[in-house]
N, C-alpha and C. Protein backbone atom coordinates (compact mmCIF):
# COMPACT_ATOMS: atom_id res chain seq x y z
N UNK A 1 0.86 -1.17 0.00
CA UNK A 1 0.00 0.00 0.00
C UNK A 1 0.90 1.23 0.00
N UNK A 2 0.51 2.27 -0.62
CA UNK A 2 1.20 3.59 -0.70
C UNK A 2 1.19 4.27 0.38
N UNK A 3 2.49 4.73 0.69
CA UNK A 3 2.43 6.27 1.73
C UNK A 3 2.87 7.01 1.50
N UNK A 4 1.69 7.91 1.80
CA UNK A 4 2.24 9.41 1.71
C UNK A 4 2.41 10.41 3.15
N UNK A 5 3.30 11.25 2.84
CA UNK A 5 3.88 11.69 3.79
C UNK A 5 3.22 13.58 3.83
N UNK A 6 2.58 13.64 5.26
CA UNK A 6 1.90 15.27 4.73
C UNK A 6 2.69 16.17 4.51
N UNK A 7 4.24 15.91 5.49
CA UNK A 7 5.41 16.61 5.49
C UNK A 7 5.92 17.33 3.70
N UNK A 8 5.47 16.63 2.83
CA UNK A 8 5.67 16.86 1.12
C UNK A 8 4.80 17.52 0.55
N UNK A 9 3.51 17.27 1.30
CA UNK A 9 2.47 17.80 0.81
C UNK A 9 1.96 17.43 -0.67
N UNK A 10 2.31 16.25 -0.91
CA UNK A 10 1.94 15.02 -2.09
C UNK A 10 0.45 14.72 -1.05
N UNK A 11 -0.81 14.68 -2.50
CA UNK A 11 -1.92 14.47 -2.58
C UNK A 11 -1.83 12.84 -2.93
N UNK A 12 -2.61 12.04 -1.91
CA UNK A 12 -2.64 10.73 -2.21
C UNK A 12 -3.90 10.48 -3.04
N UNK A 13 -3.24 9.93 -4.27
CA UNK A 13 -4.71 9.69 -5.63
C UNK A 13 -5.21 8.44 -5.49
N UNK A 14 -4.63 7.63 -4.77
CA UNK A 14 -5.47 6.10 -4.21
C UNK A 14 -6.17 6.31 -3.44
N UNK A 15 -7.53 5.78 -3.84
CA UNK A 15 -8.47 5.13 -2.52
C UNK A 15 -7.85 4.81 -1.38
N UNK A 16 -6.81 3.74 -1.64
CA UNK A 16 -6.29 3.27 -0.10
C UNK A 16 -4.71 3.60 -0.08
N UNK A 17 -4.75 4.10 1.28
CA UNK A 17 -3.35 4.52 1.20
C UNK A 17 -3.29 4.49 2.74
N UNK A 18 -1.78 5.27 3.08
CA UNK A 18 -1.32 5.40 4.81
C UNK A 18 -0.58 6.88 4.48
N UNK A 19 -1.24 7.45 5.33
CA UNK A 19 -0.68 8.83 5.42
C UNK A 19 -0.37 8.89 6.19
N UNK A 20 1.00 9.60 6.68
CA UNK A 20 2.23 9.60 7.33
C UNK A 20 2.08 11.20 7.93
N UNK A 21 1.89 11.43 9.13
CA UNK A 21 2.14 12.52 10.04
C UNK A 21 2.29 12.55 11.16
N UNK A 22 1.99 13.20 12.27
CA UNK A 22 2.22 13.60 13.50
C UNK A 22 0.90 14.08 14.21
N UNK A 23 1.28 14.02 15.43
CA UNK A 23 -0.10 13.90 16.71
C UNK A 23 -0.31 15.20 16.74
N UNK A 24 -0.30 16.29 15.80
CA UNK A 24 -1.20 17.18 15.41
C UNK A 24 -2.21 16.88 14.35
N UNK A 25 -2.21 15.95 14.22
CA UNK A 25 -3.32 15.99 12.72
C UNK A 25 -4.51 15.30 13.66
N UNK A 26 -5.62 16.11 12.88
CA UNK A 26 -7.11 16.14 13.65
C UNK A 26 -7.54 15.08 13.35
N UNK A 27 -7.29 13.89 11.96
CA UNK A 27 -7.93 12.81 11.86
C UNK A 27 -7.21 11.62 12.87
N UNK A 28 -6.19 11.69 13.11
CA UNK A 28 -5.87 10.82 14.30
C UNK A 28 -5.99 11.60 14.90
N UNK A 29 -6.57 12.51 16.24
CA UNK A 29 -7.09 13.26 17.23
C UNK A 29 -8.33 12.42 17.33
N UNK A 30 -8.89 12.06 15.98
CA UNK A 30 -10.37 11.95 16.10
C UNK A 30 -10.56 10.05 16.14
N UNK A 31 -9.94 9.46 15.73
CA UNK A 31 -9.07 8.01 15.83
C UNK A 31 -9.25 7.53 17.13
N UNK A 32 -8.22 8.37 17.99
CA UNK A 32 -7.65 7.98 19.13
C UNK A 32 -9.04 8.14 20.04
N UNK A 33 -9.82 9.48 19.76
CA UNK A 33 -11.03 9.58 20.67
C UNK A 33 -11.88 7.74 20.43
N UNK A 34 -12.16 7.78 18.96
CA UNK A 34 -12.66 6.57 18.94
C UNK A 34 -11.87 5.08 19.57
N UNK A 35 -10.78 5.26 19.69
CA UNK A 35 -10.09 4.60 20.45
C UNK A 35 -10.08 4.00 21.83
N UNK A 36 -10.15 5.42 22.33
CA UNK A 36 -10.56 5.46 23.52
C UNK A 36 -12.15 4.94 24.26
N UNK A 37 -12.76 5.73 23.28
CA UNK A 37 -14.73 4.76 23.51
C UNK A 37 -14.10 3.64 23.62
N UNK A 38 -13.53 3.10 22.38
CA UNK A 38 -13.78 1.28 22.53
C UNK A 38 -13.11 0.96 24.14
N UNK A 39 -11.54 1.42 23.85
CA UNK A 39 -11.17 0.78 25.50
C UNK A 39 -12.07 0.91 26.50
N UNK A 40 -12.81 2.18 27.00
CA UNK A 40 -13.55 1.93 27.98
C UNK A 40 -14.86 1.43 27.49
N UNK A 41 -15.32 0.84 26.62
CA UNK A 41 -16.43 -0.67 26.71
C UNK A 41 -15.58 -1.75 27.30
N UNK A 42 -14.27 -2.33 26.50
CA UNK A 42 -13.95 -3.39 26.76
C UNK A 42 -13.31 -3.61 28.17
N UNK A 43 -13.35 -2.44 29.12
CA UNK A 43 -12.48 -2.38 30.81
C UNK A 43 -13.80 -2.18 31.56
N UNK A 44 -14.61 -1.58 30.51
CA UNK A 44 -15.99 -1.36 31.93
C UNK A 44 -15.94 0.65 32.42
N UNK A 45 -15.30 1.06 31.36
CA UNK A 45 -15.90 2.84 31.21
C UNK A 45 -14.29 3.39 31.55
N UNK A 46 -14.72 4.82 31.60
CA UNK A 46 -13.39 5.83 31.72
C UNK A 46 -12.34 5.36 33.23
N UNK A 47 -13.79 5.52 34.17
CA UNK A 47 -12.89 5.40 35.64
C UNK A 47 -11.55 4.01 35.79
N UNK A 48 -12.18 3.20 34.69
CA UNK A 48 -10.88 2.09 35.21
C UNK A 48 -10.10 2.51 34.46
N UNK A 49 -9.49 3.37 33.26
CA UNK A 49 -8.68 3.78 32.64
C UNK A 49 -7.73 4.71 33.07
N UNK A 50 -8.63 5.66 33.97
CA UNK A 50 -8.25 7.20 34.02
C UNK A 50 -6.10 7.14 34.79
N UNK A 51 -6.13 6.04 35.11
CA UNK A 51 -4.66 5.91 35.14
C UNK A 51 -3.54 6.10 34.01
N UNK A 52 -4.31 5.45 33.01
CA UNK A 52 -3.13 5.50 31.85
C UNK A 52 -3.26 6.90 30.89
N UNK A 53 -4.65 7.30 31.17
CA UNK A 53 -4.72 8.75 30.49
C UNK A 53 -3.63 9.47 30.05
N UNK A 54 -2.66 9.96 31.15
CA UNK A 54 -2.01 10.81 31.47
C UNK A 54 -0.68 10.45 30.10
N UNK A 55 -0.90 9.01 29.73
CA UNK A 55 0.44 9.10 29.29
C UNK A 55 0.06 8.42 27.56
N UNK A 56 -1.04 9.06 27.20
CA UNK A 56 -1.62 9.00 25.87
C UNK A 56 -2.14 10.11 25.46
N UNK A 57 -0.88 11.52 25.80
CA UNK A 57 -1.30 12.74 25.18
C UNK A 57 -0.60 12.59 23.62
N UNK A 58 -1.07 13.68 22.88
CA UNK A 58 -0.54 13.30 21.63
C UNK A 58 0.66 14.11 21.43
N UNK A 59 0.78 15.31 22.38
CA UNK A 59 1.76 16.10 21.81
C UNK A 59 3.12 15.68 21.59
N UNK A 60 3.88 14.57 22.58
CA UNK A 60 4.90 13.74 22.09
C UNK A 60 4.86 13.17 21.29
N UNK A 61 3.84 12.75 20.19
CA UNK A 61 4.18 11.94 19.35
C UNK A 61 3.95 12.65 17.79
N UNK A 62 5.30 12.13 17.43
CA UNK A 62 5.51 12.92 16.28
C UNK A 62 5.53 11.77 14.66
N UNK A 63 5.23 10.64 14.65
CA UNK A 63 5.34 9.98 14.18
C UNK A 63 3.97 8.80 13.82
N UNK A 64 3.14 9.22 13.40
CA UNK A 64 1.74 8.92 13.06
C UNK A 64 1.51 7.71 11.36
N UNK A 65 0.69 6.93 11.72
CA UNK A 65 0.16 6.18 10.43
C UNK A 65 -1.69 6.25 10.55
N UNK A 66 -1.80 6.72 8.75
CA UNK A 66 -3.23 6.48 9.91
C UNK A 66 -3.28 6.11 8.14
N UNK A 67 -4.88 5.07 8.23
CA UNK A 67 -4.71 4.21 7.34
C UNK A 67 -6.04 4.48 6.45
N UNK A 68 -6.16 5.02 5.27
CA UNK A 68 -7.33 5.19 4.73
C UNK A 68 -7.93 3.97 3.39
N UNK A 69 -9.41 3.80 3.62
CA UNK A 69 -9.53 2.75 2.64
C UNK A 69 -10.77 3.21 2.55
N UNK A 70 -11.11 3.42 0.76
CA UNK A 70 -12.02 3.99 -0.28
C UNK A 70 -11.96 5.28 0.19
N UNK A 71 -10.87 6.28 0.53
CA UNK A 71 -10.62 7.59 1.00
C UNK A 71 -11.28 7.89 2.35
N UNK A 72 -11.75 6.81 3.22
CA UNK A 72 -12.20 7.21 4.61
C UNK A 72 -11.31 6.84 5.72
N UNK A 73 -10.55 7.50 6.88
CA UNK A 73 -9.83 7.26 7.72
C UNK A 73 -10.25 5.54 8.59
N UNK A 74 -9.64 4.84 8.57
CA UNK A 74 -10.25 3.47 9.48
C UNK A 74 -9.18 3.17 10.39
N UNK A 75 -8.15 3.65 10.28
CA UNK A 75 -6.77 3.08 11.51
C UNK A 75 -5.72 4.27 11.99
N UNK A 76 -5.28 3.32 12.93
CA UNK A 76 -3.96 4.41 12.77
C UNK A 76 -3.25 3.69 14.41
N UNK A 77 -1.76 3.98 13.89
CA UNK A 77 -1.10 3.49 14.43
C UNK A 77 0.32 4.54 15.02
N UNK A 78 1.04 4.48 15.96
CA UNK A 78 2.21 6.09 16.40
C UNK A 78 3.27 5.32 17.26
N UNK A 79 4.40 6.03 17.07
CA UNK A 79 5.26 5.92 18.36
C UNK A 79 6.03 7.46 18.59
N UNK A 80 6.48 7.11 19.74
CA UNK A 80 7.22 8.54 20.26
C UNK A 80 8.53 7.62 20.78
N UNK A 81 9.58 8.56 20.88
CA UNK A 81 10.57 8.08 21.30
C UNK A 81 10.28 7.91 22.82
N UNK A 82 10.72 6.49 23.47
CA UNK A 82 11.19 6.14 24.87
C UNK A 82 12.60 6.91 25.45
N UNK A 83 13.66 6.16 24.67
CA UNK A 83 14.42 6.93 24.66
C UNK A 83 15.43 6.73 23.61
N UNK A 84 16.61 7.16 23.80
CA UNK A 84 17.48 6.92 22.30
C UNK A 84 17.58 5.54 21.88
N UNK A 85 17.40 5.02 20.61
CA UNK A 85 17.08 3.60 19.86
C UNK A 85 16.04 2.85 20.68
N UNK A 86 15.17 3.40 21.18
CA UNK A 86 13.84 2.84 21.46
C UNK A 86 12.59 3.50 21.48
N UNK A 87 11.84 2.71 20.37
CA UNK A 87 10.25 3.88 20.34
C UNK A 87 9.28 2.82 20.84
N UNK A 88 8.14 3.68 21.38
CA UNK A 88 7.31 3.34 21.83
C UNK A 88 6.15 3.39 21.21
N UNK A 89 5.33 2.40 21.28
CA UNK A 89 4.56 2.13 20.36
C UNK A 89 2.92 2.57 20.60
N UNK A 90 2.38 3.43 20.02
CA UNK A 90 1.15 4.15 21.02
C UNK A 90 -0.11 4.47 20.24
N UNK A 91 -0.99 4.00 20.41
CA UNK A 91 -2.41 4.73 19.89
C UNK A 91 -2.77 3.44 18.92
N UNK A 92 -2.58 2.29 18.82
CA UNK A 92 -2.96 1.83 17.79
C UNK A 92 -4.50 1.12 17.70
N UNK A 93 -5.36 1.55 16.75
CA UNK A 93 -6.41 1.45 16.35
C UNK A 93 -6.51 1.34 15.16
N UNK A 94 -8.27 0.85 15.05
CA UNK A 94 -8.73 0.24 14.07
C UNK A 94 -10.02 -0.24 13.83
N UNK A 95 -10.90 0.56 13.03
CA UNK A 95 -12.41 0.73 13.70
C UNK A 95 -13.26 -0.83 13.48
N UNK A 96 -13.98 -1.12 14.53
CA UNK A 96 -14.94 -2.40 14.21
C UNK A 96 -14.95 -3.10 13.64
N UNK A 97 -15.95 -2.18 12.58
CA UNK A 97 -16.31 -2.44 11.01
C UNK A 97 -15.15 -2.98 10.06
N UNK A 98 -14.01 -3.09 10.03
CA UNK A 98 -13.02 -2.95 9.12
C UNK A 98 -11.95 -4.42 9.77
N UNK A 99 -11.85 -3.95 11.40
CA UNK A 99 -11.41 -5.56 11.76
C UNK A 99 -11.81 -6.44 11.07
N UNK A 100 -10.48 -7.70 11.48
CA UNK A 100 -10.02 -8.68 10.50
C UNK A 100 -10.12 -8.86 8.74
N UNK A 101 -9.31 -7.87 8.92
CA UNK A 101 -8.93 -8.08 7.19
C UNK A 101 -7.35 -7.29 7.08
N UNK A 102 -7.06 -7.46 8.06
CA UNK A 102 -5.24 -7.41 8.36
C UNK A 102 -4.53 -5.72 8.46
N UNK A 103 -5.74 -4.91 8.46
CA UNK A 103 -5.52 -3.87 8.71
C UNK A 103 -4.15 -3.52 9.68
N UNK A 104 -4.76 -3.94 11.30
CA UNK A 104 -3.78 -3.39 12.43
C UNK A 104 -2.49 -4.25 12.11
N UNK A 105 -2.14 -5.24 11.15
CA UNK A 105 -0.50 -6.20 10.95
C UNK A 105 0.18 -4.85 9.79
N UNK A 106 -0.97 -4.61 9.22
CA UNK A 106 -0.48 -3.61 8.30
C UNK A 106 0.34 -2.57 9.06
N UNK A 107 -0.65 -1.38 9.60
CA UNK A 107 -0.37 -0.54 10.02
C UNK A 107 1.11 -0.66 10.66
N UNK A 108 1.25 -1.81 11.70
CA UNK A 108 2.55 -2.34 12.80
C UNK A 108 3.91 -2.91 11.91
N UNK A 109 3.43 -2.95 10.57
CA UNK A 109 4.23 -3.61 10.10
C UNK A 109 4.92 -2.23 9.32
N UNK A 110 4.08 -1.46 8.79
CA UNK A 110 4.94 -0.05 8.41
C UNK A 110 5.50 0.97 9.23
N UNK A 111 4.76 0.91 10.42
CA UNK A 111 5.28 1.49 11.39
C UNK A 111 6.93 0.79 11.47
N UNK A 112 6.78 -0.08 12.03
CA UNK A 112 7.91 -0.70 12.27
C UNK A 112 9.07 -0.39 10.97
N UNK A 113 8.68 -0.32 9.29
CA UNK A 113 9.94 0.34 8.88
C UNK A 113 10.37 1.48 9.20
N UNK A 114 9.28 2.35 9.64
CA UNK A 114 9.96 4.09 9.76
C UNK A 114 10.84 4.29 11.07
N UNK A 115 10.23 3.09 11.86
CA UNK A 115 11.53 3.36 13.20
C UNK A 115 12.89 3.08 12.90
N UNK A 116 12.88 1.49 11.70
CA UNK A 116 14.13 1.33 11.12
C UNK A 116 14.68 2.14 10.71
N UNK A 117 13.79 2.60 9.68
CA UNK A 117 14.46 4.38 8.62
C UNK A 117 14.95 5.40 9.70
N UNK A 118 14.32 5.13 11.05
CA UNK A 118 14.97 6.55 12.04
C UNK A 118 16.09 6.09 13.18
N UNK A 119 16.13 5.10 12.54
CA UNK A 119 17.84 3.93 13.52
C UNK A 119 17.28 3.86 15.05
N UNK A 120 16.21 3.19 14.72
CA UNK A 120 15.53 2.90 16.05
C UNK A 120 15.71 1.21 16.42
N UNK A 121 15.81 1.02 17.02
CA UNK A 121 16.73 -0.95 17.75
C UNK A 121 15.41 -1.93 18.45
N UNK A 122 14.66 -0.99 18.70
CA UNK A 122 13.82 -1.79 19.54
C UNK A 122 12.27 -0.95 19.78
N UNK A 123 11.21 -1.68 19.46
CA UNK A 123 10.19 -1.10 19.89
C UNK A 123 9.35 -1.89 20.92
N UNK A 124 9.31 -1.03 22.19
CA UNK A 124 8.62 -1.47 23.37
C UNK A 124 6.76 -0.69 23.06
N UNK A 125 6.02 -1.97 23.97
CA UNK A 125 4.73 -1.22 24.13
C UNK A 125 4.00 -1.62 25.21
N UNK A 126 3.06 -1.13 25.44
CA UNK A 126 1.92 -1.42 26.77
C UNK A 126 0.72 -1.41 26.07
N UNK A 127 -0.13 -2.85 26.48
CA UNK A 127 -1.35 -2.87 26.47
C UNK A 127 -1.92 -3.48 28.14
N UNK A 128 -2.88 -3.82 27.83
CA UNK A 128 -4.20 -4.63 28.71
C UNK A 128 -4.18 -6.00 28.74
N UNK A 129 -4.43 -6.57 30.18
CA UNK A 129 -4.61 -7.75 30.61
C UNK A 129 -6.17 -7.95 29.26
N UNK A 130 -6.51 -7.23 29.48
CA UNK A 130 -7.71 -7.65 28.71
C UNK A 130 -7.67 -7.32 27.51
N UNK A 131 -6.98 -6.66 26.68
CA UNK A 131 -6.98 -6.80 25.63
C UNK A 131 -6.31 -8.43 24.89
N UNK A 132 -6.50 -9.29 24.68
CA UNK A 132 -6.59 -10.42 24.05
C UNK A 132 -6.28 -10.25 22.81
N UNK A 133 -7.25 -9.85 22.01
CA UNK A 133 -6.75 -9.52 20.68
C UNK A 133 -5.60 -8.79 20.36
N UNK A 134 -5.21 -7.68 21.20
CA UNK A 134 -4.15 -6.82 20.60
C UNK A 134 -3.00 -7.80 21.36
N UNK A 135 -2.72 -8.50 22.00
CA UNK A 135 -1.95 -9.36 22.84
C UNK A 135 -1.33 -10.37 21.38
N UNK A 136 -2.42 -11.04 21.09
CA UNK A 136 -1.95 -11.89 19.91
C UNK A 136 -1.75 -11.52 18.80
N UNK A 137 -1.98 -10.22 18.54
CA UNK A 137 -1.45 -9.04 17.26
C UNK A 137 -0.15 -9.18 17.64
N UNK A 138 0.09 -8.30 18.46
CA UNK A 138 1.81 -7.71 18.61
C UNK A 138 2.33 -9.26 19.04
N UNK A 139 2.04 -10.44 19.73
CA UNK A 139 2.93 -11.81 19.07
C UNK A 139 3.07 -12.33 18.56
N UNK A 140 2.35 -11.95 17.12
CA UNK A 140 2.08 -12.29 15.90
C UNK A 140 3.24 -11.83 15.04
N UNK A 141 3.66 -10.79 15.75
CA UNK A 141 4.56 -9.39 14.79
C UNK A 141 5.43 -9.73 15.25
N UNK A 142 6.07 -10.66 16.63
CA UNK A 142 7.38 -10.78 16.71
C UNK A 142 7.30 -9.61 18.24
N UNK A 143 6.75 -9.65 18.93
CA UNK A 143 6.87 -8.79 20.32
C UNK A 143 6.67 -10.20 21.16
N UNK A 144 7.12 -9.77 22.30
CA UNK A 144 7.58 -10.61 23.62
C UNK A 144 7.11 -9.85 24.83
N UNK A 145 7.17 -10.70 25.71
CA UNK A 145 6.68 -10.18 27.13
C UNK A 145 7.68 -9.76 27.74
N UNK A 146 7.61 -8.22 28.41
CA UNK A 146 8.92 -7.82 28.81
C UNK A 146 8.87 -7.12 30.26
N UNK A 147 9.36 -7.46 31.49
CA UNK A 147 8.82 -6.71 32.22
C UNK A 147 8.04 -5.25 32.68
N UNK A 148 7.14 -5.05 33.39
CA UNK A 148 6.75 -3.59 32.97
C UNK A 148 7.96 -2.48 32.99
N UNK A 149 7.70 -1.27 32.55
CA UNK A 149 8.62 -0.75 32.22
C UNK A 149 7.91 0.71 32.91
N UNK A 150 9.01 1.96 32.95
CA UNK A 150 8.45 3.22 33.19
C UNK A 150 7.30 3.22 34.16
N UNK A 151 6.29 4.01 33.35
CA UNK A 151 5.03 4.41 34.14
C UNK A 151 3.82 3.29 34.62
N UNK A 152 4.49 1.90 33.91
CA UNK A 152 3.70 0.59 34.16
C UNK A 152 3.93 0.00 35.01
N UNK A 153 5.17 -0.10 36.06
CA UNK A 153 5.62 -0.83 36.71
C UNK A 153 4.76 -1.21 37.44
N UNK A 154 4.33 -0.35 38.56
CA UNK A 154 3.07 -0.97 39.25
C UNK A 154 1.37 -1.19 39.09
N UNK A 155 1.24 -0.74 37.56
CA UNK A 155 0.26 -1.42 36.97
C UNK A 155 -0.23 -2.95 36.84
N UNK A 156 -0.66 -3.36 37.80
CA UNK A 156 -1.04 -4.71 37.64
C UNK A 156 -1.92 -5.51 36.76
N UNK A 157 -2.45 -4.28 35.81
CA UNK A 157 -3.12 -4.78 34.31
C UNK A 157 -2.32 -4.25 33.49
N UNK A 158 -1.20 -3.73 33.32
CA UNK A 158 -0.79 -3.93 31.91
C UNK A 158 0.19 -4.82 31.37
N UNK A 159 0.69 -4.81 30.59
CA UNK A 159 1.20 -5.81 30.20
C UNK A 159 2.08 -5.16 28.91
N UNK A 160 3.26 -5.27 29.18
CA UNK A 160 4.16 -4.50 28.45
C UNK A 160 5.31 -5.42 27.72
N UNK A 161 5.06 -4.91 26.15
CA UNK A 161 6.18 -5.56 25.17
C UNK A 161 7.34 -5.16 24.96
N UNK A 162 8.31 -6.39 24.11
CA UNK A 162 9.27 -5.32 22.93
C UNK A 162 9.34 -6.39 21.90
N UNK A 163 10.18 -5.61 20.82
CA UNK A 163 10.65 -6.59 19.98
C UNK A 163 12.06 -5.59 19.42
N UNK A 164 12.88 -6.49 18.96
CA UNK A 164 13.82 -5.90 18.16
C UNK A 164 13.96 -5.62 17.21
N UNK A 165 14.17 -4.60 16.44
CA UNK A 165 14.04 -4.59 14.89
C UNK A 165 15.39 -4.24 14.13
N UNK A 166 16.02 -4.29 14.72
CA UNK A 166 17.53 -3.92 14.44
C UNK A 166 18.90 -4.03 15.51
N UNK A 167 19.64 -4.87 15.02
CA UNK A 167 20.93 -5.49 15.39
C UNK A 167 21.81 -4.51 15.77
């Protein structure tokens, strides 16, 4: 699939494509909100979340996929740097309707070249005891169980990855 990058300001003429920006752009703003609904159905609402809030602002992240098919936004996927040769892997979604038809392997799987392209070694992430599905996504892709890390440590529902992508 094609990407385009807004940074060029090249008009994408495919129906389906991945446009390439940063956690200023309003269609992932508007993503992540939908994002967010779903997590709190699948935890049981905002209040069991309101912990991890704090560390799913967008303004660190400068490095955005968001995935359009027949020209309508349906995914999107980000990392921000952890720290030097390690990004972190954040926001990834993917609406309902559009699950299973390999969308979110997509998205993780291009993501994952641009960290290469930015000499990045390793991408760590955090999800949910309860997320299931995104659990067997990212070990699908080659992520591992890694102790919690940072702001997860004493999170006793999350559940935090990595994988390596460069030697």
């Amino acid at each position: 699939m094609k990407r385009y990058d807004t940074r060029t300001n090249t008009k994408p003429t495919d129906p389906d494509y991945l446009l390439y920006t940063d956690g200023t752009n309003v269609t992932f703003a508007d993503l992540c909100q939908q994002l967010d609904a779903s997590l709190n159905q699948i935890v049981g609402g905002e209040k069991q979340r309101s912990q991890y809030t704090q560390y799913n602002g967008l303004s660190q992240i400068h490095d955005v996929l968001i995935l359009y098919i027949n020209h309508s936004p349906i995914g999107c996927a980000s990392f921000k740097e952890y720290k030097p040769g390690i990004a972190e892997v954040k926001r990834v979604f993917v609406q309902e309707s559009a699950r299973g038809n390999g969308y979110s392997k997509l998205l993780l799987q291009e993501l994952e070249k641009i960290a290469v392209e930015k000499g990045y070694q390793s991408l760590i992430l955090e999800t949910g005891k309860p997320l299931l599905a995104a659990r067997g996504l990212y070990h699908s892709l080659g992520f591992s169980n890694i102790p919690n890390y940072g702001p997860y440590v004493n999170m006793q529902e999350s559940v935090c990855m990595e994988k390596i992508i460069k030697q």
